[in-house]
Protein backbone atom coordinates (compact mmCIF):
# COMPACT_ATOMS: atom_id res chain seq x y z
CA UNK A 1 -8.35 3.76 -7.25
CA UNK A 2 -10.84 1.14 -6.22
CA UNK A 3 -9.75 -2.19 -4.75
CA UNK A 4 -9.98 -5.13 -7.41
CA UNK A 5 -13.53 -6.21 -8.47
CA UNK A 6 -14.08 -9.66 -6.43
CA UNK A 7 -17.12 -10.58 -8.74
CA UNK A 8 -16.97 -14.71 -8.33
CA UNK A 9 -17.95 -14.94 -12.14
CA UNK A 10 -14.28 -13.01 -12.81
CA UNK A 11 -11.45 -15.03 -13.78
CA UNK A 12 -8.07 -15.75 -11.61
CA UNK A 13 -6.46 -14.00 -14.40
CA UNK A 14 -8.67 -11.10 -14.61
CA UNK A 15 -8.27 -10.75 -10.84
CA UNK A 16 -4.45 -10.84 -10.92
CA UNK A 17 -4.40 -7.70 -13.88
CA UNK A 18 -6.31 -6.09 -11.16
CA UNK A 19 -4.61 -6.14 -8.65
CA UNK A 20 -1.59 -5.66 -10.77
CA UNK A 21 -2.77 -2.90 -11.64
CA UNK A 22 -3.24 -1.69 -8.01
CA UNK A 23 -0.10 -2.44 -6.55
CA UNK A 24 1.49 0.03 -10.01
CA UNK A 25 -0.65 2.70 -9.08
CA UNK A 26 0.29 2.57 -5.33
CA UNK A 27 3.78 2.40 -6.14
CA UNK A 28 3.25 5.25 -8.53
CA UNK A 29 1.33 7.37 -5.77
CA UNK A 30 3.92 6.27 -3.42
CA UNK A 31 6.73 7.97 -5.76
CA UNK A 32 4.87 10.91 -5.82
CA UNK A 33 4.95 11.28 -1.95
CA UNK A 34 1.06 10.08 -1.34
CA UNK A 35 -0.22 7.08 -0.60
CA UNK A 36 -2.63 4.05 -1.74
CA UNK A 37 -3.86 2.12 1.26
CA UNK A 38 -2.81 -1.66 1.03
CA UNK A 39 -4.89 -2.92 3.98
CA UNK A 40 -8.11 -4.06 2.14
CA UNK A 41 -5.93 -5.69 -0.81
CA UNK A 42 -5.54 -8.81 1.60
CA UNK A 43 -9.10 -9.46 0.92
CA UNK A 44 -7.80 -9.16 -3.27
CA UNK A 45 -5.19 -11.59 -2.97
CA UNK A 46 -7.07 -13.92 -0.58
CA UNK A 47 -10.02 -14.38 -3.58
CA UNK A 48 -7.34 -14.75 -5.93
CA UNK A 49 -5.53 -17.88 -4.23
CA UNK A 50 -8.91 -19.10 -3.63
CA UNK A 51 -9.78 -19.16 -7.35
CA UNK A 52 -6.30 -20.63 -8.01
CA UNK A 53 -6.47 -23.33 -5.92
CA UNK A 54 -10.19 -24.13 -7.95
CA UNK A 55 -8.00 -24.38 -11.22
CA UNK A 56 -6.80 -27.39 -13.17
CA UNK A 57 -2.90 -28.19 -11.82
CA UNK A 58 -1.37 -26.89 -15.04
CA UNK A 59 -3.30 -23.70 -14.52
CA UNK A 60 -2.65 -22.85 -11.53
CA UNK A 61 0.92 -23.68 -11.77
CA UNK A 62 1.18 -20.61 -13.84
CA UNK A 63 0.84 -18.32 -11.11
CA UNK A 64 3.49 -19.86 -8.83
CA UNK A 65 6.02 -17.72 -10.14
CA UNK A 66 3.53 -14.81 -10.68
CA UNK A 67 2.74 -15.03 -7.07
CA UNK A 68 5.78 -14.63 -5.68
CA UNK A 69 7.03 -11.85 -7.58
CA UNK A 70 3.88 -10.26 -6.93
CA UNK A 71 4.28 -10.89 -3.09
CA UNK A 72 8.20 -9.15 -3.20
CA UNK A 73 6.83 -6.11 -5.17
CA UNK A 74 4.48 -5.99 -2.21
CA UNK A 75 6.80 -6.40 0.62
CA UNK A 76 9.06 -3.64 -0.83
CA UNK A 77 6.16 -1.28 -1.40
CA UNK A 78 5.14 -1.77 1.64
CA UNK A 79 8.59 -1.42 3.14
CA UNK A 80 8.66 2.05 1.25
CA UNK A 81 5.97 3.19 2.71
CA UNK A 82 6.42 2.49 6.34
CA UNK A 83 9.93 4.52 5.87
CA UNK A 84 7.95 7.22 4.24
CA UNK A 85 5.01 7.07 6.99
CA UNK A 86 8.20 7.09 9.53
CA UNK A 87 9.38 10.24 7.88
CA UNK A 88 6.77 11.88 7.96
CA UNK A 89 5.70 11.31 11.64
CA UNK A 90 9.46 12.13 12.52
CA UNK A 91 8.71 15.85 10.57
CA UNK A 92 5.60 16.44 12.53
CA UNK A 93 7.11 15.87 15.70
CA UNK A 94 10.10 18.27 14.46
CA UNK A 95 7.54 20.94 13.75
CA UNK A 96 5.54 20.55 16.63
CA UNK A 97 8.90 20.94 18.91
CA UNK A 98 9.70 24.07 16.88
CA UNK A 99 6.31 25.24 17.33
CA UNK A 100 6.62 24.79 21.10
CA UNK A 101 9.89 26.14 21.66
CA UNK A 102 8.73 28.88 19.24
CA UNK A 103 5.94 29.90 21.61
CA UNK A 104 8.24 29.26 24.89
CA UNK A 105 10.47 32.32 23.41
CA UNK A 106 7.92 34.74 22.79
CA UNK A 107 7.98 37.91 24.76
CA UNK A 108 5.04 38.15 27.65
CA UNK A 109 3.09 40.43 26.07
CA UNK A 110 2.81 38.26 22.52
CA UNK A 111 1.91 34.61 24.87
CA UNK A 112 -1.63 36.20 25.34
């Protein structure tokens, strides 16, 4: 999945469905043991507060609370996946001591 569309002629609230959208499809992925890359959705959420703070008050004051639930769904995915990216790196290091130890008990003949 593509980052959200930062067209300028795109409204705030077509910009917040996007990256909506992206943060249920990296949970999704995430669920499913893969991963979505969050670093380049900064650059997302950073054109979307920009376009809020351009609204009217009572406009903008709509995404207050839209904001910060968006901002805890994105702490806790990315939460998940640093214990996920830990796992993983913990069963590569696992494997690769196996694989040494593995080779360390070999017979002579089979180290060639």
């Amino acid at each position: 999945m593509e980052t959200p569309d930062l067209d300028p002629a795109r409204s705030a609230h077509a910009l917040y469905a996007d990256i909506e959208a992206y943060i249920a499809e990296a949970t999704r992925l995430m669920d499913e043991g893969k991963f979505l890359g969050l670093d380049e959705l900064g650059v997302s959420v950073d054109a979307l507060c920009n376009r809020i703070l351009n609204l009217r008050a009572d406009e903008a004051r709509q995404f207050v609370v839209r904001l910060e639930d968006m901002r805890g769904r994105l702490d806790v995915l990315q939460a998940a996946m640093g214990l996920m990216k830990n796992k993983i790196s913990d069963e590569i290091s696992v494997s690769t001591k196996r694989q040494k130890a593995a080779r360390a008990y070999r017979p002579p003949e089979e180290k060639k």
